[in-house]
PDB file of N, CA and C in Angstrom:
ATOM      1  N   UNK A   1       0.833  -1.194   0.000  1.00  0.00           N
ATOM      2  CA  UNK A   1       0.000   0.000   0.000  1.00  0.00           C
ATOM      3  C   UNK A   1       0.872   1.249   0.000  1.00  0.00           C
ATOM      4  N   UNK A   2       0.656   2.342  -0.921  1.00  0.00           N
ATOM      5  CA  UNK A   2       1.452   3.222  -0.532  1.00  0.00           C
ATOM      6  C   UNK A   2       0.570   4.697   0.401  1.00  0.00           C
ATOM      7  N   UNK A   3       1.229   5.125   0.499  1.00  0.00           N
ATOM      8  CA  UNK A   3       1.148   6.251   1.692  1.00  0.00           C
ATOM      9  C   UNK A   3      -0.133   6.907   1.551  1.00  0.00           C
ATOM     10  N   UNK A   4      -0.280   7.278   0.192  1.00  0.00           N
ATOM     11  CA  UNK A   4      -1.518   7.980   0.032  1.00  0.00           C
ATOM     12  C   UNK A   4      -2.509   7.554   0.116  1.00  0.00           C
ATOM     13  N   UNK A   5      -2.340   5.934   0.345  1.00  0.00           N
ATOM     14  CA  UNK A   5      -3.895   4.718   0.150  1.00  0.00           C
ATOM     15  C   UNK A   5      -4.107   4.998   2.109  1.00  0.00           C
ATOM     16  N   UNK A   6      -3.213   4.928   2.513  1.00  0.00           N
ATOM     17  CA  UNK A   6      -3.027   4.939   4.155  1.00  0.00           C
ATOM     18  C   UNK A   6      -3.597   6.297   4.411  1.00  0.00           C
ATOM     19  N   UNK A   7      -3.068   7.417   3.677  1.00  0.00           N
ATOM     20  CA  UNK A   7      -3.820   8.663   4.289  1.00  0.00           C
ATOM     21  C   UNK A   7      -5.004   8.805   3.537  1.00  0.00           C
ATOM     22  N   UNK A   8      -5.694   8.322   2.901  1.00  0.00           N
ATOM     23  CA  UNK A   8      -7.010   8.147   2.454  1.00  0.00           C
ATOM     24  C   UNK A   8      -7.924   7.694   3.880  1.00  0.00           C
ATOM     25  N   UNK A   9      -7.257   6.512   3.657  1.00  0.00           N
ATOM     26  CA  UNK A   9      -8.324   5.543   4.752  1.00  0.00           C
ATOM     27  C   UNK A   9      -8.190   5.998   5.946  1.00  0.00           C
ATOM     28  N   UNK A  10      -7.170   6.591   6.744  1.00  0.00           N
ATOM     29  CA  UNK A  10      -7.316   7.561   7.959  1.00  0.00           C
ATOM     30  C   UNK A  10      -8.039   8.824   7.906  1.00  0.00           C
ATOM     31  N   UNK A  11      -8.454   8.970   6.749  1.00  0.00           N
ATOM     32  CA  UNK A  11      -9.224  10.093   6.900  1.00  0.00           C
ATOM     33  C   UNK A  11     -10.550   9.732   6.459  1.00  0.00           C
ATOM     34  N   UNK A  12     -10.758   8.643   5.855  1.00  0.00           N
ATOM     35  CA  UNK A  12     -12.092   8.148   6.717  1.00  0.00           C
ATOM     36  C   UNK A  12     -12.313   7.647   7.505  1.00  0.00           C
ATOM     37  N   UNK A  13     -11.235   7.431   8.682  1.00  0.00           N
ATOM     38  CA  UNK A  13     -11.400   7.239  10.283  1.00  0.00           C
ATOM     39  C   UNK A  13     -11.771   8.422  10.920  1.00  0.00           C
ATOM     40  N   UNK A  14     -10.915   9.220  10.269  1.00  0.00           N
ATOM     41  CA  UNK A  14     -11.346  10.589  10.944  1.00  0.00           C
ATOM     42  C   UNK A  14     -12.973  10.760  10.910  1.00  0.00           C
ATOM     43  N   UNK A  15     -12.863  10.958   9.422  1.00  0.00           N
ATOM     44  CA  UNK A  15     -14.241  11.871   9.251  1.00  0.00           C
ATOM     45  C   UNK A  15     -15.956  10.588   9.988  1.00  0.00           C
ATOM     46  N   UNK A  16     -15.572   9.213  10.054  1.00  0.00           N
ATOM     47  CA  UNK A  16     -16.353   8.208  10.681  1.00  0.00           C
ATOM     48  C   UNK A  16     -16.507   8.991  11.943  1.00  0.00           C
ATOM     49  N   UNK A  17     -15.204   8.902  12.347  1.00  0.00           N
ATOM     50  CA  UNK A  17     -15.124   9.461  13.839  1.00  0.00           C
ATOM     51  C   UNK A  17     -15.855  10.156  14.575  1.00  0.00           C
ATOM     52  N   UNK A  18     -15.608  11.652  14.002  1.00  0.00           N
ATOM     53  CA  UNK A  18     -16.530  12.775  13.864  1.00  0.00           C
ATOM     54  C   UNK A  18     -17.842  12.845  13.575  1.00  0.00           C
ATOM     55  N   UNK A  19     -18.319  12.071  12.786  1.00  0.00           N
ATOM     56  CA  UNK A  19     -19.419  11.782  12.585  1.00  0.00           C
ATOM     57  C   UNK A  19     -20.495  10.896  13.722  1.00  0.00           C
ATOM     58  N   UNK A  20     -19.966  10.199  13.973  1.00  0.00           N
ATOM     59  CA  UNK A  20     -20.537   9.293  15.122  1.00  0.00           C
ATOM     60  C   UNK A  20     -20.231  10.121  16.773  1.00  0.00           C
ATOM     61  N   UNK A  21     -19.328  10.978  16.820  1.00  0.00           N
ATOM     62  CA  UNK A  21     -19.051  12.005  17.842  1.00  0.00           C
ATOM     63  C   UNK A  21     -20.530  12.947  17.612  1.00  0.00           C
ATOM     64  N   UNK A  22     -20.725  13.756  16.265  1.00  0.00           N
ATOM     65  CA  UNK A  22     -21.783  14.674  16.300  1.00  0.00           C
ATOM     66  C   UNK A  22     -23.303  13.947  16.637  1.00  0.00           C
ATOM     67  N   UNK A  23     -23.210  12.698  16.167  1.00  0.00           N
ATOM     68  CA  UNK A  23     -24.762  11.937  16.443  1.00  0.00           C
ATOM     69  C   UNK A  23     -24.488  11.919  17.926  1.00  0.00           C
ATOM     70  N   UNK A  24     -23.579  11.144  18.642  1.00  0.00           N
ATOM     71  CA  UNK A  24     -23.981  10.927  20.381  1.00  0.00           C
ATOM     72  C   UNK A  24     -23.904  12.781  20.606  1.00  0.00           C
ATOM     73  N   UNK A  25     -23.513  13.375  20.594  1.00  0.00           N
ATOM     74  CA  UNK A  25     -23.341  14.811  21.364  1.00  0.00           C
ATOM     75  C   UNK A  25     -25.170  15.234  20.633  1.00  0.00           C
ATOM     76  N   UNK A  26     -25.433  14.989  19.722  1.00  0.00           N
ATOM     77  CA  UNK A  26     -26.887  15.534  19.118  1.00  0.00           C
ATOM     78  C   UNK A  26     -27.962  14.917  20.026  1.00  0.00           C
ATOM     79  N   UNK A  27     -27.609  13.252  20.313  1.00  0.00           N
ATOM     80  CA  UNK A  27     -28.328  12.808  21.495  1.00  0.00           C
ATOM     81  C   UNK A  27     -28.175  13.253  22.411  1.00  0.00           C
ATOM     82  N   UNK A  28     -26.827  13.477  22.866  1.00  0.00           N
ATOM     83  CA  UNK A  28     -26.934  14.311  24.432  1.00  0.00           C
ATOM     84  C   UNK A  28     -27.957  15.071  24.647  1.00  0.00           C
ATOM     85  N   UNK A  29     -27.664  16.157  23.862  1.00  0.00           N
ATOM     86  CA  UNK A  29     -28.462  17.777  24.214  1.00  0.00           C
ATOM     87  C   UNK A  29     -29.438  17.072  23.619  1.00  0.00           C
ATOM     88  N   UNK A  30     -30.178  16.429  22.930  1.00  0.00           N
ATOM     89  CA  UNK A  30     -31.698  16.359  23.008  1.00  0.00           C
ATOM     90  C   UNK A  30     -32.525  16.227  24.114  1.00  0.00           C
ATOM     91  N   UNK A  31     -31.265  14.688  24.724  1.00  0.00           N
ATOM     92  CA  UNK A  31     -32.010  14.481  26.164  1.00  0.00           C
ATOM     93  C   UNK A  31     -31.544  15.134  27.493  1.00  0.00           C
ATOM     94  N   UNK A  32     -30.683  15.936  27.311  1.00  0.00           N
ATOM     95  CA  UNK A  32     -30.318  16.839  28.503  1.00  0.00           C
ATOM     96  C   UNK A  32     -31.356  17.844  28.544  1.00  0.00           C
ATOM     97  N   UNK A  33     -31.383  18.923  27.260  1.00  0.00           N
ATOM     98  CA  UNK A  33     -32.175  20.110  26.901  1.00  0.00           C
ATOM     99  C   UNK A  33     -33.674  20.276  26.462  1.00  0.00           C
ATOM    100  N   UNK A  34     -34.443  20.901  26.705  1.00  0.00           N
ATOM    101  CA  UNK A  34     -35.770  21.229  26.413  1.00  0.00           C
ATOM    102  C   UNK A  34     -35.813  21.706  24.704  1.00  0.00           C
ATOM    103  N   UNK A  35     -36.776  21.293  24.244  1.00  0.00           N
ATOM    104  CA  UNK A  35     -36.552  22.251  22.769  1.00  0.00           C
ATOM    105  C   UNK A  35     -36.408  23.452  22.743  1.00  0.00           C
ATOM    106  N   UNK A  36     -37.538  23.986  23.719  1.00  0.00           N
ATOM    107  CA  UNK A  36     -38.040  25.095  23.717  1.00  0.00           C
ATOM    108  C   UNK A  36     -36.701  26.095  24.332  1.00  0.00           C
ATOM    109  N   UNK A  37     -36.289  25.669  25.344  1.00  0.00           N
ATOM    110  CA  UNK A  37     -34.841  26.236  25.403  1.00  0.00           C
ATOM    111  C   UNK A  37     -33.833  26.460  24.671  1.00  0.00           C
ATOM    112  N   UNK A  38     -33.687  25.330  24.046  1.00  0.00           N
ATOM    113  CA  UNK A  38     -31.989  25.541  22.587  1.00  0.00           C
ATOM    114  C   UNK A  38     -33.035  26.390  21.526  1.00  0.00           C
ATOM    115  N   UNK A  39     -34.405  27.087  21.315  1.00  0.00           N
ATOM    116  CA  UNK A  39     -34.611  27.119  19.611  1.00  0.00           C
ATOM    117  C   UNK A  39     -34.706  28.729  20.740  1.00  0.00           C
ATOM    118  N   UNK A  40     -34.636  29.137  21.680  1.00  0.00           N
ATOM    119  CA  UNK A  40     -34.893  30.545  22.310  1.00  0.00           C
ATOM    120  C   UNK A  40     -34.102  31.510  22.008  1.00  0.00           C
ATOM    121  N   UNK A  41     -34.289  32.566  21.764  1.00  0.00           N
ATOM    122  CA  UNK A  41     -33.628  33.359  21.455  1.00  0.00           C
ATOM    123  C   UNK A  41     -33.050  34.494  22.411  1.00  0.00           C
ATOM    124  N   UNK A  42     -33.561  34.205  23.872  1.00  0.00           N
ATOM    125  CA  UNK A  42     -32.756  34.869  24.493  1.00  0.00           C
ATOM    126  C   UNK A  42     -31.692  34.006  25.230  1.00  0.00           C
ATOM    127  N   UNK A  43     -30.215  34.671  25.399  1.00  0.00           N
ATOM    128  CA  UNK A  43     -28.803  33.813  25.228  1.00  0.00           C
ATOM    129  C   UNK A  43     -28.818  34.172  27.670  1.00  0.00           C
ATOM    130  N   UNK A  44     -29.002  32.961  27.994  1.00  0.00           N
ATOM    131  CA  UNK A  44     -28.700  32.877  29.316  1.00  0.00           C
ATOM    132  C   UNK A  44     -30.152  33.362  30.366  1.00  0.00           C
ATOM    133  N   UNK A  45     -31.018  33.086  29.507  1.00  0.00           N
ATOM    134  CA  UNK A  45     -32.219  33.628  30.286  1.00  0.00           C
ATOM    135  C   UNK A  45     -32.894  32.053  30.485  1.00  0.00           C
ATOM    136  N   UNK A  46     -33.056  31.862  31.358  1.00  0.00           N
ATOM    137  CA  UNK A  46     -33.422  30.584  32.112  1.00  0.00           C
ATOM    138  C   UNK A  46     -35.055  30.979  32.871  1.00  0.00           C
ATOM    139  N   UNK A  47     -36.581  30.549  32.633  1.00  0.00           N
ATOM    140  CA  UNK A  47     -37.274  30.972  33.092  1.00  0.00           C
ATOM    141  C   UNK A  47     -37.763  29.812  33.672  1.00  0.00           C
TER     142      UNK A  47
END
Protein backbone atom coordinates (compact mmCIF):
# COMPACT_ATOMS: atom_id res chain seq x y z
CA UNK A 1 0.00 0.00 0.00
CA UNK A 2 1.45 3.22 -0.53
CA UNK A 3 1.15 6.25 1.69
CA UNK A 4 -1.52 7.98 0.03
CA UNK A 5 -3.90 4.72 0.15
CA UNK A 6 -3.03 4.94 4.16
CA UNK A 7 -3.82 8.66 4.29
CA UNK A 8 -7.01 8.15 2.45
CA UNK A 9 -8.32 5.54 4.75
CA UNK A 10 -7.32 7.56 7.96
CA UNK A 11 -9.22 10.09 6.90
CA UNK A 12 -12.09 8.15 6.72
CA UNK A 13 -11.40 7.24 10.28
CA UNK A 14 -11.35 10.59 10.94
CA UNK A 15 -14.24 11.87 9.25
CA UNK A 16 -16.35 8.21 10.68
CA UNK A 17 -15.12 9.46 13.84
CA UNK A 18 -16.53 12.78 13.86
CA UNK A 19 -19.42 11.78 12.58
CA UNK A 20 -20.54 9.29 15.12
CA UNK A 21 -19.05 12.01 17.84
CA UNK A 22 -21.78 14.67 16.30
CA UNK A 23 -24.76 11.94 16.44
CA UNK A 24 -23.98 10.93 20.38
CA UNK A 25 -23.34 14.81 21.36
CA UNK A 26 -26.89 15.53 19.12
CA UNK A 27 -28.33 12.81 21.49
CA UNK A 28 -26.93 14.31 24.43
CA UNK A 29 -28.46 17.78 24.21
CA UNK A 30 -31.70 16.36 23.01
CA UNK A 31 -32.01 14.48 26.16
CA UNK A 32 -30.32 16.84 28.50
CA UNK A 33 -32.18 20.11 26.90
CA UNK A 34 -35.77 21.23 26.41
CA UNK A 35 -36.55 22.25 22.77
CA UNK A 36 -38.04 25.10 23.72
CA UNK A 37 -34.84 26.24 25.40
CA UNK A 38 -31.99 25.54 22.59
CA UNK A 39 -34.61 27.12 19.61
CA UNK A 40 -34.89 30.54 22.31
CA UNK A 41 -33.63 33.36 21.46
CA UNK A 42 -32.76 34.87 24.49
CA UNK A 43 -28.80 33.81 25.23
CA UNK A 44 -28.70 32.88 29.32
CA UNK A 45 -32.22 33.63 30.29
CA UNK A 46 -33.42 30.58 32.11
CA UNK A 47 -37.27 30.97 33.09
Amino acid sequence: MSLWILAEYAAWAVSAAILLWMLADMLRVDRDYDEELLTSSREGELE
